[in-house]
Protein backbone atom coordinates (compact mmCIF):
# COMPACT_ATOMS: atom_id res chain seq x y z
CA UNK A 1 23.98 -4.31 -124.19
CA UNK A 2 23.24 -0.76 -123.57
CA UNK A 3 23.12 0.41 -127.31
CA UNK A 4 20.62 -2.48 -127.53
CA UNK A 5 18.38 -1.43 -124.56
CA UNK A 6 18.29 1.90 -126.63
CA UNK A 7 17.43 0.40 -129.58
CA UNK A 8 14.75 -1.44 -128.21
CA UNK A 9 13.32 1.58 -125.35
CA UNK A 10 13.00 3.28 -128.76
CA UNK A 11 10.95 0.92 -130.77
CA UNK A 12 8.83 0.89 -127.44
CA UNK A 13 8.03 4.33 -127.89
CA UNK A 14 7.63 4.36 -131.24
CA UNK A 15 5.15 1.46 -131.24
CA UNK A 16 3.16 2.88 -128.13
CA UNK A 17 2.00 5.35 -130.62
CA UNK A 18 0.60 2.79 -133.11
CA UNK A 19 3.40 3.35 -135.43
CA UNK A 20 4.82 0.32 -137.33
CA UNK A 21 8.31 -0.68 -135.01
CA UNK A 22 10.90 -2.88 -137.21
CA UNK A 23 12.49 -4.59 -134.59
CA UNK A 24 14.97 -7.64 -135.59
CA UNK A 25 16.99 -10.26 -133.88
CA UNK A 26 20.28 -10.34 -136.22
CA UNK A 27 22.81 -13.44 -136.21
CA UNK A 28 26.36 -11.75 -136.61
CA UNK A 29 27.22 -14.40 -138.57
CA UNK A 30 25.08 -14.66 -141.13
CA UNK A 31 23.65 -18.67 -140.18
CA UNK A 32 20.17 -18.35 -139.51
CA UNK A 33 17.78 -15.61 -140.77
CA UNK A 34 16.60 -12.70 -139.15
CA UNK A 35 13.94 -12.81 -136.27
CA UNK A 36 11.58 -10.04 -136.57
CA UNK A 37 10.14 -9.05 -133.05
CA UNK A 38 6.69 -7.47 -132.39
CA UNK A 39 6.82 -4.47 -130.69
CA UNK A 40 3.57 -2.71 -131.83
CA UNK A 41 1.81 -6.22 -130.12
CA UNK A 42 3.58 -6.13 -127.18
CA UNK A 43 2.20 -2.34 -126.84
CA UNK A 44 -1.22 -3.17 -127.96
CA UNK A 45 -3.84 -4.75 -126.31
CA UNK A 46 -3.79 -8.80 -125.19
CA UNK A 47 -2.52 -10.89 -128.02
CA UNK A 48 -4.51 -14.11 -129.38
CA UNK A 49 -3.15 -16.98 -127.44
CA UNK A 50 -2.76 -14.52 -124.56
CA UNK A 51 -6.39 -15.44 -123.21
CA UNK A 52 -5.91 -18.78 -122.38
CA UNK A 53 -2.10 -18.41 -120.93
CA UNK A 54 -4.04 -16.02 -117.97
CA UNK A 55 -6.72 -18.24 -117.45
CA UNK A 56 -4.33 -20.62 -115.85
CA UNK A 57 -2.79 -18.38 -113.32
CA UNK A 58 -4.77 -17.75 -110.17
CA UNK A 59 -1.77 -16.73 -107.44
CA UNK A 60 1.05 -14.36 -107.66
CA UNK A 61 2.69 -13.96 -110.61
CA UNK A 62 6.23 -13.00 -111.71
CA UNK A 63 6.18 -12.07 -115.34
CA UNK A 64 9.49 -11.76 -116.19
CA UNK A 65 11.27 -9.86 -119.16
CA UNK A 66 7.52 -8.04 -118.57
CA UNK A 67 8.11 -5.32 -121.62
CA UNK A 68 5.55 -2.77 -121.82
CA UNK A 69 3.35 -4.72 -119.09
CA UNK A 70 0.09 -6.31 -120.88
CA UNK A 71 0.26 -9.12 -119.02
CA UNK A 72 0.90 -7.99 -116.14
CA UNK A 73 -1.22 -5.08 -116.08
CA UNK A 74 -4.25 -7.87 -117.52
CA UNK A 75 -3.78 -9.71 -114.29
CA UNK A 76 -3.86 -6.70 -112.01
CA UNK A 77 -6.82 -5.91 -113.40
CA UNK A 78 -8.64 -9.20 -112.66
CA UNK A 79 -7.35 -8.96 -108.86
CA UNK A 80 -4.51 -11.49 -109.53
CA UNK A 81 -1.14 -9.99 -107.68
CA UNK A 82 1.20 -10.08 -110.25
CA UNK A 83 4.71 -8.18 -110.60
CA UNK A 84 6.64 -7.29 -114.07
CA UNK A 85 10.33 -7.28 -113.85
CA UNK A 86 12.40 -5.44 -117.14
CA UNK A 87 16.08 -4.54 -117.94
CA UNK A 88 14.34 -1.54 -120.05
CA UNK A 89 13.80 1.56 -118.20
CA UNK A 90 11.26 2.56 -121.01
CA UNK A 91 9.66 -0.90 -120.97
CA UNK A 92 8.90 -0.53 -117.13
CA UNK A 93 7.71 2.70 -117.87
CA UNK A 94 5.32 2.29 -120.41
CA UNK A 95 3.89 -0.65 -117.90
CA UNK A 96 3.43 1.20 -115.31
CA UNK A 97 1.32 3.45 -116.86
CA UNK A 98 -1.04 0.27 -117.99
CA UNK A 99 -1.70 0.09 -113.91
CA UNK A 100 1.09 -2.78 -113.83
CA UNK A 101 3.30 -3.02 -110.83
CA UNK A 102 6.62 -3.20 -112.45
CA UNK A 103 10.34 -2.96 -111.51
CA UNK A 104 13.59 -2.29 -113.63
CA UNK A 105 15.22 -5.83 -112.54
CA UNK A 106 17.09 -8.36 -113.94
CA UNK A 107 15.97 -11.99 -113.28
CA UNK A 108 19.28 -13.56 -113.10
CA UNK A 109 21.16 -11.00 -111.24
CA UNK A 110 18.66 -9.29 -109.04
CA UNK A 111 18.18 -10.48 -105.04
CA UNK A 112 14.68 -11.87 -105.73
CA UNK A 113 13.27 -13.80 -102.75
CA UNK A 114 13.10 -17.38 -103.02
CA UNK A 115 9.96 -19.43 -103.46
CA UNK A 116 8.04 -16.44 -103.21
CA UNK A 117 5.78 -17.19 -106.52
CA UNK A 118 3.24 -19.23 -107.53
CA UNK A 119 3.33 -18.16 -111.34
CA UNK A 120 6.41 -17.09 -113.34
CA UNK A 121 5.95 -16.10 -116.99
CA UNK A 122 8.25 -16.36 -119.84
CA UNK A 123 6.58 -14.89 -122.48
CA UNK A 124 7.21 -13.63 -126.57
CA UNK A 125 10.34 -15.28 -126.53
CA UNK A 126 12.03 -14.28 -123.21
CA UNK A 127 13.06 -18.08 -122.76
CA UNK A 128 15.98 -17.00 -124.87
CA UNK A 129 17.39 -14.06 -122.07
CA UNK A 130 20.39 -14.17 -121.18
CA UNK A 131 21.51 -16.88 -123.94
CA UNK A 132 21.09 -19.81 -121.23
CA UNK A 133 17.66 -21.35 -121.06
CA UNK A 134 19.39 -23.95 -118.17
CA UNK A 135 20.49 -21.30 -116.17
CA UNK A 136 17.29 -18.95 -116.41
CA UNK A 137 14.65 -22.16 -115.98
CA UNK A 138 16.96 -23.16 -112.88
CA UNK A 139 16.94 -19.34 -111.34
CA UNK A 140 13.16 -19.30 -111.79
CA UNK A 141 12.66 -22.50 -110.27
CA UNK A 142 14.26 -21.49 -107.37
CA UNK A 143 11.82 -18.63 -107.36
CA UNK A 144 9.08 -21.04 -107.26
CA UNK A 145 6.81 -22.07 -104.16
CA UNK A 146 7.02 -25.64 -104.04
CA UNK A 147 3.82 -26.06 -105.92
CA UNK A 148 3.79 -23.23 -108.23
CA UNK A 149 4.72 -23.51 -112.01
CA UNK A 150 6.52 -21.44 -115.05
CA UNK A 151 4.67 -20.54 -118.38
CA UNK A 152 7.03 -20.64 -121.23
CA UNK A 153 6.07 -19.83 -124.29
CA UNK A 154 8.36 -22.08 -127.00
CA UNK A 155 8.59 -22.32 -130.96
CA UNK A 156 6.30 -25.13 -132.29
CA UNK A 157 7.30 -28.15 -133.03
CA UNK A 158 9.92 -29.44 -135.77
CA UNK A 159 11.73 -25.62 -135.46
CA UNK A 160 15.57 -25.83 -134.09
CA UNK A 161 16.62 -24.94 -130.60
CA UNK A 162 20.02 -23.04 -130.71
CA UNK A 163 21.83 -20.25 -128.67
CA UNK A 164 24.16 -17.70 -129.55
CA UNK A 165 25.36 -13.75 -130.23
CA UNK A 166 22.65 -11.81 -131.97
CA UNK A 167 22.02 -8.20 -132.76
CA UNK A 168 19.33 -5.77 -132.53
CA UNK A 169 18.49 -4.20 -135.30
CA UNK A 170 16.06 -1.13 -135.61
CA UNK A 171 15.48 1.30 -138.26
CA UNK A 172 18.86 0.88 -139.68
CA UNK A 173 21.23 0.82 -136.71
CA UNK A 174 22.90 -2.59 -135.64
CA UNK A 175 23.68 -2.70 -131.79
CA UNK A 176 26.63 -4.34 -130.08
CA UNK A 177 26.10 -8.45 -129.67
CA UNK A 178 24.55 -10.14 -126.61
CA UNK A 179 23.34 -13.25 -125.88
CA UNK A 180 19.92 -14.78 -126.42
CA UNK A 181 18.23 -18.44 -127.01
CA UNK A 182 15.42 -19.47 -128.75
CA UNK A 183 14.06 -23.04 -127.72
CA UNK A 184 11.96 -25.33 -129.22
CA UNK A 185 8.63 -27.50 -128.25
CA UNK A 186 10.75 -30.57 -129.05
CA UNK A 187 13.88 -30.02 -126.69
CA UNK A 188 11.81 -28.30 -123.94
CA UNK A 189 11.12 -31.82 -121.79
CA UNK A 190 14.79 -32.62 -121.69
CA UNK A 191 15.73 -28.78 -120.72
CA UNK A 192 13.02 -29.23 -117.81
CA UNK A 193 14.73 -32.24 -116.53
CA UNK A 194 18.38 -30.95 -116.53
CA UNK A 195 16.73 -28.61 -114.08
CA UNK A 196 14.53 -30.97 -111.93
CA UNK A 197 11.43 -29.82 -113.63
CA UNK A 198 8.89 -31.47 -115.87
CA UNK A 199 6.70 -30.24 -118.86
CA UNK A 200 2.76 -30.86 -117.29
CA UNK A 201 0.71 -29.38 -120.19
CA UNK A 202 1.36 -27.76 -123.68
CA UNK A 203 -0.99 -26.18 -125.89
CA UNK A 204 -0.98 -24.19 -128.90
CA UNK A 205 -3.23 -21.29 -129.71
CA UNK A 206 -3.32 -18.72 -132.10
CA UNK A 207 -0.03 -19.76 -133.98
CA UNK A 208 1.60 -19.53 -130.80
CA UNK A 209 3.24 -22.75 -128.54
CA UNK A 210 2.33 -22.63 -124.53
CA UNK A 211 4.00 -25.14 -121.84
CA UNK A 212 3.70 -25.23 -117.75
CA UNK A 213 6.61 -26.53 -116.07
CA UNK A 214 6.37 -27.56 -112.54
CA UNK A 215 9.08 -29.27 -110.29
CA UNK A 216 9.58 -32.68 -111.06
């Protein structure tokens, strides 16, 4: 994982500039084509879709797998208390100097305080960390209040759900595997329920598929 944390702190940088950041999510096998991430977005300004996602949070906020902190640092700036949590020095970084509060954390292993949240985020595809979308919906449930809910942003409907070894690729280098997820709308009501939660609302916008979970 820590060639891939390179890999990606560099595309960070690279993209903070403006510059064009080829960023890909690789199967090792071969099976299912390459994922091309969007680093220079996640570095830009808010992305279409992103509008209506932060109209619907109004307490404190954990956006997790924050990246360079747009989110975040878009609710700080409407008064919102919101915290960004990153495995990537460079991501936590770059947020930071957006205005966001941010932390180099991992959601699954870190000593996070229960039911401390009213809002966690799991946005551009961070569903997928850690390869187990059971095991991370379940560890930010428990990070819940009892009436708060998780934004996950999903692939639309009709696209396949699977988990598995990938690589990051960038600008020619291949890094050592780890594991990731990608989920779909279709399967996202039954992963809810294998974790006590239930899908309230989904929306798309801009291309992109939204759902709020809450606990069942």
């Amino acid at each position: 994982m820590t060639d891939a944390l390179a890999y990606y702190g560099a595309a960070l940088r690279r993209a903070a500039t403006g510059s064009h950041a080829d960023l890909r999510l690789i199967d090792p096998a071969g099976r299912r084509p390459a994922i091309r991430l969007s680093p220079t977005e996640w570095c830009g300004s808010l992305r279409p879709g992103d509008a209506q996602l932060l109209a619907r949070c109004h307490g404190a906020t954990l956006d997790v797998g924050c990246g360079p902190g747009r989110l975040t640092a878009a609710l700080a700036s409407r008064w919102i208390p919101a915290l960004g949590i990153d495995i990537s020095s460079e991501a936590v970084r770059q947020a930071r100097q957006r205005g966001a509060d941010a932390e180099l954390a991992c959601i699954l292993t870190s000593d996070l305080a229960p039911q401390s949240w009213q809002h966690l985020l799991l946005i551009d595809g961070n569903i997928g960390i850690g390869g187990d979308p059971s095991r991370l919906l379940g560890r930010c449930r428990d990070l819940l209040r009892p009436d708060g809910d998780i934004f996950v942003e999903v692939d639309p409907p009709g696209a396949t759900s699977w988990a598995g070894s990938v690589n990051l690729g960038y600008r020619g280098g291949v890094s050592s595997p780890f594991e990731w997820a990608v989920v779909a709308a279709d399967d996202l009501g039954a992963l809810a329920a294998d974790v006590a939660m239930a899908v309230f609302e989904m929306w798309p916008a801009a291309d992109r598929w939204f759902a709020r979970l809450g606990l069942a």
